[in-house]
N, C-alpha and C. Protein backbone atom coordinates (compact mmCIF):
# COMPACT_ATOMS: atom_id res chain seq x y z
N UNK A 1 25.88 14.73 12.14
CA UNK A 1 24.86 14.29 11.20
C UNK A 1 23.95 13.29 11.91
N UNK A 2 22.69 13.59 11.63
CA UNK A 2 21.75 12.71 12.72
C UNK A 2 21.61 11.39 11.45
N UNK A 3 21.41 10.67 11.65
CA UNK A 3 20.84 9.10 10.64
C UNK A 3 19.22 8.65 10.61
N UNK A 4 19.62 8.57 12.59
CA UNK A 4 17.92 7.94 12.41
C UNK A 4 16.94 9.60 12.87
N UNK A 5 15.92 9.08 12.10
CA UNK A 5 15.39 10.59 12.30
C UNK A 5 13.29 9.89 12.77
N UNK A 6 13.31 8.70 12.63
CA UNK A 6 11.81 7.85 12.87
C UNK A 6 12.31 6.60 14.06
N UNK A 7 13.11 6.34 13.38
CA UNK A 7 13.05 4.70 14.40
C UNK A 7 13.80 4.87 15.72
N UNK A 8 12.57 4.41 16.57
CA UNK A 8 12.65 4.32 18.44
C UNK A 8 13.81 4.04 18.73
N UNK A 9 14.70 4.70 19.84
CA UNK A 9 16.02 4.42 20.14
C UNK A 9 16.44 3.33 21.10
N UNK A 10 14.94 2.48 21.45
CA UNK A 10 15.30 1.12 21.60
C UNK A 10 15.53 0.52 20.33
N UNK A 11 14.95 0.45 19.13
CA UNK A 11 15.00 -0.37 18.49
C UNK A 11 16.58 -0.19 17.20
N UNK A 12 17.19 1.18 18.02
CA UNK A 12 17.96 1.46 16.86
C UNK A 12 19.36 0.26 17.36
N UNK A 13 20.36 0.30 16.19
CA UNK A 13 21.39 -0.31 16.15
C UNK A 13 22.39 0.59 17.01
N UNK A 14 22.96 -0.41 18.03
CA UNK A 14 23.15 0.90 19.12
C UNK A 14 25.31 0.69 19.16
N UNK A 15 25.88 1.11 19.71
CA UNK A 15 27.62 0.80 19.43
C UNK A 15 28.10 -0.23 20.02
N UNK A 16 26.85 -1.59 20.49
CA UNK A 16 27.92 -2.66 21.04
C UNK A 16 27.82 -3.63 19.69
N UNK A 17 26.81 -3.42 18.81
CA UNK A 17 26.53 -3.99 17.55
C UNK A 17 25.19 -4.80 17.64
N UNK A 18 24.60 -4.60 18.41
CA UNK A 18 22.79 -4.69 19.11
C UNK A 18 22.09 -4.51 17.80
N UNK A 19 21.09 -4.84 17.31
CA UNK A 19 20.11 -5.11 16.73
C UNK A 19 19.11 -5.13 18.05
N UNK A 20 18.32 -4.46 18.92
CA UNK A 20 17.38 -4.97 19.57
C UNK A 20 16.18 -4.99 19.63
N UNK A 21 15.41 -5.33 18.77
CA UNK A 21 14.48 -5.56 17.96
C UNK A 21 13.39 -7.13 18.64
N UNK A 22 12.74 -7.16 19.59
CA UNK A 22 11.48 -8.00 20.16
C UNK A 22 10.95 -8.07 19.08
N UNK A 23 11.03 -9.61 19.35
CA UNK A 23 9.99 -10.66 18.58
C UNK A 23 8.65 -9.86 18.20
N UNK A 24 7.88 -9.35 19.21
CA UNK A 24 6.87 -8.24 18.77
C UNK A 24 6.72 -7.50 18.13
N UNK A 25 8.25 -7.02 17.60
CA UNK A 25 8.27 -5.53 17.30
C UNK A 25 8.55 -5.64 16.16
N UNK A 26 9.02 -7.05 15.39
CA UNK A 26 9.84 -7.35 14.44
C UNK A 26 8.98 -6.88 12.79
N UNK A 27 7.60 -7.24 12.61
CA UNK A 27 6.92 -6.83 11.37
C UNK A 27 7.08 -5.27 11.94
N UNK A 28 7.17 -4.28 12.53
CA UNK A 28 7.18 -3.07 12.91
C UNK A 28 8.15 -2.55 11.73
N UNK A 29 9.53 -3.05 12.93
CA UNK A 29 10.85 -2.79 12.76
C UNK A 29 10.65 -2.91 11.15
N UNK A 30 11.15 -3.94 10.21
CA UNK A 30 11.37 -4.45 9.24
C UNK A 30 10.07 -3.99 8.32
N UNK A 31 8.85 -3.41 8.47
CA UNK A 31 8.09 -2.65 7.58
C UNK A 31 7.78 -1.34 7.76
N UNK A 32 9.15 -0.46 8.15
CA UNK A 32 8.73 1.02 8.34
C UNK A 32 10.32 1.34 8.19
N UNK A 33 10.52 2.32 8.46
CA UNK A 33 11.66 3.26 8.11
C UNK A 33 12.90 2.55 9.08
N UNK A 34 12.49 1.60 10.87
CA UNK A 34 13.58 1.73 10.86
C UNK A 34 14.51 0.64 10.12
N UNK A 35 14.23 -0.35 9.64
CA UNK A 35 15.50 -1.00 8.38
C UNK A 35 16.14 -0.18 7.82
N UNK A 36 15.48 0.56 7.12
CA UNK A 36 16.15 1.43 6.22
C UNK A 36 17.21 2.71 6.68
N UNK A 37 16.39 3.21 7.67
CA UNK A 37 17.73 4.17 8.30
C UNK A 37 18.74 3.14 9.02
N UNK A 38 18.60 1.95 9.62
CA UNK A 38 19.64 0.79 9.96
C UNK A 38 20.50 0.74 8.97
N UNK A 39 20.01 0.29 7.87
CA UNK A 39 20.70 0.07 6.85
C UNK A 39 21.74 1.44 6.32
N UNK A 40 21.39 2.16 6.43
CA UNK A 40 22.02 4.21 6.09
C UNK A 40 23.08 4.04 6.82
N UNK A 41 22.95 3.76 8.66
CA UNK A 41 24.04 4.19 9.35
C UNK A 41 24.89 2.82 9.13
N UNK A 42 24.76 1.37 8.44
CA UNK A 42 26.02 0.85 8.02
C UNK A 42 26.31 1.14 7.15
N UNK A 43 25.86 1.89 6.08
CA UNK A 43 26.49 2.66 5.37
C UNK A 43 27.66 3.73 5.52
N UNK A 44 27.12 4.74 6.04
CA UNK A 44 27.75 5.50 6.58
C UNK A 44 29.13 4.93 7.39
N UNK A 45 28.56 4.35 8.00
CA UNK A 45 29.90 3.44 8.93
C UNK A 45 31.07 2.79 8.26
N UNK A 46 30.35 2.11 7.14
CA UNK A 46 31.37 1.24 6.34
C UNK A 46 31.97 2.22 5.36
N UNK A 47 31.26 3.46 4.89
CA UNK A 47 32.14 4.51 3.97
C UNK A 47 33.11 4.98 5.08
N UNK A 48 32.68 5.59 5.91
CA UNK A 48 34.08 6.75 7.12
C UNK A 48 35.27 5.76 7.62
N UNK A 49 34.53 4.46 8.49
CA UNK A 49 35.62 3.69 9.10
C UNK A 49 35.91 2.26 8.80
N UNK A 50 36.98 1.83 7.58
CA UNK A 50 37.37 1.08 6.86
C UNK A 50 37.95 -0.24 8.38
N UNK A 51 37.18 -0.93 8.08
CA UNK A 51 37.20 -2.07 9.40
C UNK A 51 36.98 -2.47 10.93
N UNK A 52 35.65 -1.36 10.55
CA UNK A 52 35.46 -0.87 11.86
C UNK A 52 34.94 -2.10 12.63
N UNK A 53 34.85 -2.49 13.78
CA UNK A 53 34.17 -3.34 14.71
C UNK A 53 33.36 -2.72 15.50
N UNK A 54 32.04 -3.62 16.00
CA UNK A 54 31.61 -2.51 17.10
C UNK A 54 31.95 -3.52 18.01
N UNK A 55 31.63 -2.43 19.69
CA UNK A 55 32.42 -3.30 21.04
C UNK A 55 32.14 -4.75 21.14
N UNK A 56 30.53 -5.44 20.55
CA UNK A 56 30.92 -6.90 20.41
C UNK A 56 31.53 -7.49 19.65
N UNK A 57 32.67 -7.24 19.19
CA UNK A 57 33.21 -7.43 17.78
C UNK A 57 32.74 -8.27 16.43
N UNK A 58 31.53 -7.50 16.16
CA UNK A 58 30.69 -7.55 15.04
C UNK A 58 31.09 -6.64 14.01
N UNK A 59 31.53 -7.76 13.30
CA UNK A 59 31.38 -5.89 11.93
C UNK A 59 30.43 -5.66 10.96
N UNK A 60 30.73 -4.75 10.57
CA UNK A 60 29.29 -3.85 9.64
C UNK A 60 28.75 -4.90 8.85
N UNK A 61 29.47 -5.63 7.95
CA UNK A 61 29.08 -6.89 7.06
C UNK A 61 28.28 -7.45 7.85
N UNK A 62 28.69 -8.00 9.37
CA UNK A 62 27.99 -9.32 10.16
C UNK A 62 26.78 -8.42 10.72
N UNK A 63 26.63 -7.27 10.90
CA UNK A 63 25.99 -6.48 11.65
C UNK A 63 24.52 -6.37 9.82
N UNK A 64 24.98 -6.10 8.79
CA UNK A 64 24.41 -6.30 7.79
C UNK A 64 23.44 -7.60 7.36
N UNK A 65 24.22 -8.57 7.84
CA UNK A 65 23.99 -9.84 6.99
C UNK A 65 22.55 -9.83 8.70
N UNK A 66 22.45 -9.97 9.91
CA UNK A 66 22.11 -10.30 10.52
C UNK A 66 20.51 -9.12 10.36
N UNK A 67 20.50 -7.85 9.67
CA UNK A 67 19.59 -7.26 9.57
C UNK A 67 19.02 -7.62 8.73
N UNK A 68 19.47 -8.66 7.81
CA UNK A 68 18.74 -8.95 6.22
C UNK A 68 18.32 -10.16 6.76
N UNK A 69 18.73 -10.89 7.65
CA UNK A 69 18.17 -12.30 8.13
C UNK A 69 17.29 -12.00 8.85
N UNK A 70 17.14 -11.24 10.34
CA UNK A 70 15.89 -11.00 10.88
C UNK A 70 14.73 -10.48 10.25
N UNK A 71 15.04 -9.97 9.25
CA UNK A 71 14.03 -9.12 8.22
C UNK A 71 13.66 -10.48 7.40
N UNK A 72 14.13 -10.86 6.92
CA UNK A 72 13.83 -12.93 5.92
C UNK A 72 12.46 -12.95 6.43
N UNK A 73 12.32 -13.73 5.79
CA UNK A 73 10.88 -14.32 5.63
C UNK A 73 10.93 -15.99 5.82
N UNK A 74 11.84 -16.29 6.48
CA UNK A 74 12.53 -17.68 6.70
C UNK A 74 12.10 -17.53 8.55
N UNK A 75 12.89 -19.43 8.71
CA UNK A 75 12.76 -19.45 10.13
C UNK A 75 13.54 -18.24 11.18
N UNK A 76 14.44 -17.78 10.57
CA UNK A 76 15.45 -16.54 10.67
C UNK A 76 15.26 -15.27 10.86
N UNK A 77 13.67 -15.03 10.57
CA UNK A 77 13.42 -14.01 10.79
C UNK A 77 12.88 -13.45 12.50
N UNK A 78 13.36 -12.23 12.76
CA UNK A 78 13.42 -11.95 13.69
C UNK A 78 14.64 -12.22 14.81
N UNK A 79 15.95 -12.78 14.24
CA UNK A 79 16.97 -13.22 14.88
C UNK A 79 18.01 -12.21 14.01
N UNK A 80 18.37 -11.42 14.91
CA UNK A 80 19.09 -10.07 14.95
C UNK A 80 20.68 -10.34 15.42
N UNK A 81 21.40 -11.18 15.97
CA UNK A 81 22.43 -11.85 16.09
C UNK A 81 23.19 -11.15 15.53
N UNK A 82 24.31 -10.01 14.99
CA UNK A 82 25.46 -9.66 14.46
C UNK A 82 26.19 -10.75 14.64
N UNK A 83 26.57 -11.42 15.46
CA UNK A 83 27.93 -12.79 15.63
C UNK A 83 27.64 -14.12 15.23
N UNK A 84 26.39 -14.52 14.59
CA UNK A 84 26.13 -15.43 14.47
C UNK A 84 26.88 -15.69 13.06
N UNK A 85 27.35 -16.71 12.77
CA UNK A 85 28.11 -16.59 11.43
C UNK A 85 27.24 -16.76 10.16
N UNK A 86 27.35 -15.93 8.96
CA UNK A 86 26.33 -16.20 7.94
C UNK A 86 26.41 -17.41 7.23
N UNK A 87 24.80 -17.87 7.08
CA UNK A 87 24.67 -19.14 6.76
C UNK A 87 23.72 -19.01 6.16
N UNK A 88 23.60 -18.92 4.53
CA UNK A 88 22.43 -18.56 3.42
C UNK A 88 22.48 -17.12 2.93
N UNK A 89 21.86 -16.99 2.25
CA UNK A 89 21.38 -15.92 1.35
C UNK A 89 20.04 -15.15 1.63
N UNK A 90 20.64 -13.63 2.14
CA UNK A 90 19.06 -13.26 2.64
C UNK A 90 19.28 -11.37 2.01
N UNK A 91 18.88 -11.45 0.45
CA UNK A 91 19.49 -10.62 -0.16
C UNK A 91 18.79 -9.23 -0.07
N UNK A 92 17.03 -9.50 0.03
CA UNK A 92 16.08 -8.47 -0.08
C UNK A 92 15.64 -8.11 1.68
N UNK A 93 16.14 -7.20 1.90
CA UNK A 93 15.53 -6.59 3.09
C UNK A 93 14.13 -5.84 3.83
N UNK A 94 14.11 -5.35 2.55
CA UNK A 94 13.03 -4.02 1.74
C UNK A 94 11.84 -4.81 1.86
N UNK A 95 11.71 -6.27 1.08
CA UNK A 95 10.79 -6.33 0.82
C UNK A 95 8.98 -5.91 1.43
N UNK A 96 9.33 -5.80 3.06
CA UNK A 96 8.54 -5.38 3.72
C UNK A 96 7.77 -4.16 3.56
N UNK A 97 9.20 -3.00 3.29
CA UNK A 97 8.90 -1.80 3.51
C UNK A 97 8.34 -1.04 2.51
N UNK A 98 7.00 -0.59 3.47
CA UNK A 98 6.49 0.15 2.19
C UNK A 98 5.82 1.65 2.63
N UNK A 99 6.79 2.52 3.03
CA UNK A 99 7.04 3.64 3.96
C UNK A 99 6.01 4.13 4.83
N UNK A 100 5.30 3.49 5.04
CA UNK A 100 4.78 4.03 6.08
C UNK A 100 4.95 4.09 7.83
N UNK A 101 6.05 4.45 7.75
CA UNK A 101 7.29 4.80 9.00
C UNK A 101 6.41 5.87 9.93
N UNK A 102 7.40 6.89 9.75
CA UNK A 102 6.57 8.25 10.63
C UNK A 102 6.51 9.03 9.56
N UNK A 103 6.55 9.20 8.45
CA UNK A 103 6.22 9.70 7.08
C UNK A 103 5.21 9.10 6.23
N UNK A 104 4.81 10.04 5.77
CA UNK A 104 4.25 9.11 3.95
C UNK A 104 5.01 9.10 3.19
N UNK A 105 5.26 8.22 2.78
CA UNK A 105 6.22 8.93 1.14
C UNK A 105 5.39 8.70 0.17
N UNK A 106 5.03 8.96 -0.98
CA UNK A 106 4.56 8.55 -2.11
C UNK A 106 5.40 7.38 -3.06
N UNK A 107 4.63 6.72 -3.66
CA UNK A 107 5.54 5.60 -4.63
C UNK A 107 6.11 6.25 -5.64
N UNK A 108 6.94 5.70 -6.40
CA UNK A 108 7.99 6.29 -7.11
C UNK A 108 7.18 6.25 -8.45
N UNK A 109 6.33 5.83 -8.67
CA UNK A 109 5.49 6.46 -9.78
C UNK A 109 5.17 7.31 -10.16
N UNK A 110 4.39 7.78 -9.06
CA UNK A 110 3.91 9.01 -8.84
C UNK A 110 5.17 10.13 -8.76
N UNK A 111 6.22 9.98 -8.43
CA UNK A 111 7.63 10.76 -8.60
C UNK A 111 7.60 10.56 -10.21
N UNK A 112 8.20 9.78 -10.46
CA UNK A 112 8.11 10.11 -11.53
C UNK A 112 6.68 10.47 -12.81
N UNK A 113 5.45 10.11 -12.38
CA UNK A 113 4.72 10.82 -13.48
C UNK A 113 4.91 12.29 -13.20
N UNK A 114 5.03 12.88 -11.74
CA UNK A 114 5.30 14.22 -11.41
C UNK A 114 6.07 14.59 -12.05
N UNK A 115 7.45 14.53 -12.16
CA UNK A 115 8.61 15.10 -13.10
C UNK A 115 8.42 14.40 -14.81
N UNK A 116 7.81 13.63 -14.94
CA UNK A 116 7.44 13.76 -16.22
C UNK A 116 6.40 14.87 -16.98
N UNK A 117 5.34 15.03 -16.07
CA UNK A 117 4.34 15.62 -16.26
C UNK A 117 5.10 17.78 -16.23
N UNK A 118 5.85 18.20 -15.21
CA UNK A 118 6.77 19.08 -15.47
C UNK A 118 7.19 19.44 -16.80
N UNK A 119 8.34 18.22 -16.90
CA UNK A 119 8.93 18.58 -18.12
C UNK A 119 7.98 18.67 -19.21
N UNK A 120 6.65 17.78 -19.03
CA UNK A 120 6.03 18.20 -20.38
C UNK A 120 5.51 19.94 -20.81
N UNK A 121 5.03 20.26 -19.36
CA UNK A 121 4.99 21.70 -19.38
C UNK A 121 5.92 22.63 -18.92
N UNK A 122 7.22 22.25 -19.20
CA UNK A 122 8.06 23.57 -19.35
C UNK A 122 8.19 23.15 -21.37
N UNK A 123 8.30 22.10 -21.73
CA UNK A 123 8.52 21.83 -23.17
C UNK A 123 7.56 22.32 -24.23
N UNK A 124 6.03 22.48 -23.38
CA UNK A 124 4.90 23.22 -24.06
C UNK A 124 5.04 24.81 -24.39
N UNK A 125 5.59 25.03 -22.80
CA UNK A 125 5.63 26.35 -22.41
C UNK A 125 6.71 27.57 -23.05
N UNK A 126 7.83 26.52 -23.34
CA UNK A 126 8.76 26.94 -24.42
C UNK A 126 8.53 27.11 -25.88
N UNK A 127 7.46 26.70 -25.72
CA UNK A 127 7.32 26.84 -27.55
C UNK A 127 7.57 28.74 -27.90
């Protein structure tokens, strides 16, 4: 199963528990797809392998907490650290992202007036 399918394979989260993500690159990183597929493969990770470490012995949590801090909007941001021990609350990650990755996506409005707008005409159409 592939995860990342947009974000540069420098910048991806790689198996020593790396975040490597330049100061430069950081509004990039944190306002396009790759957070979010970051965020997928600790998912993934933390569903299959129940305590997993990666080789710097970072785990998914510390490897988590350190993607939501470089992403902050604090002095913290841009400090990608898995080992650094968590210190604060850095709950919204997202807030950046607003897909324009290597995709468009449309806003979820528009999803949903689409499937609203459907059902109104299969409900017409049934009469």
């Amino acid at each position: 199963m592939q995860v990342y399918r947009c974000c540069e394979g420098a910048l991806r989260l790689d198996p020593s528990g790396v975040i490597g993500v330049p100061l430069g690159a950081v509004d990039y990183y944190c306002g396009g797809e790759c957070v979010v597929e970051t965020e997928d493969v600790l998912n993934c990770v933390a569903s299959a392998l129940d305590g997993f470490s990666f080789h710097n012995g970072a785990s998914v949590e510390g490897a988590r907490y350190a993607l939501r801090r470089g992403c902050s909007h604090t002095i913290k941001r841009g400090d990608f650290n898995a080992l650094e021990p968590p210190m604060g609350d850095y709950p919204d990650i997202y807030g950046d992202y607003r897909g324009h990755g290597c995709r468009a996506t449309p806003p979820r409005s528009i999803n949903l007036l689409a499937f609203l707008g459907g059902a109104w005409l299969l409900l017409i159409q049934g009469r």
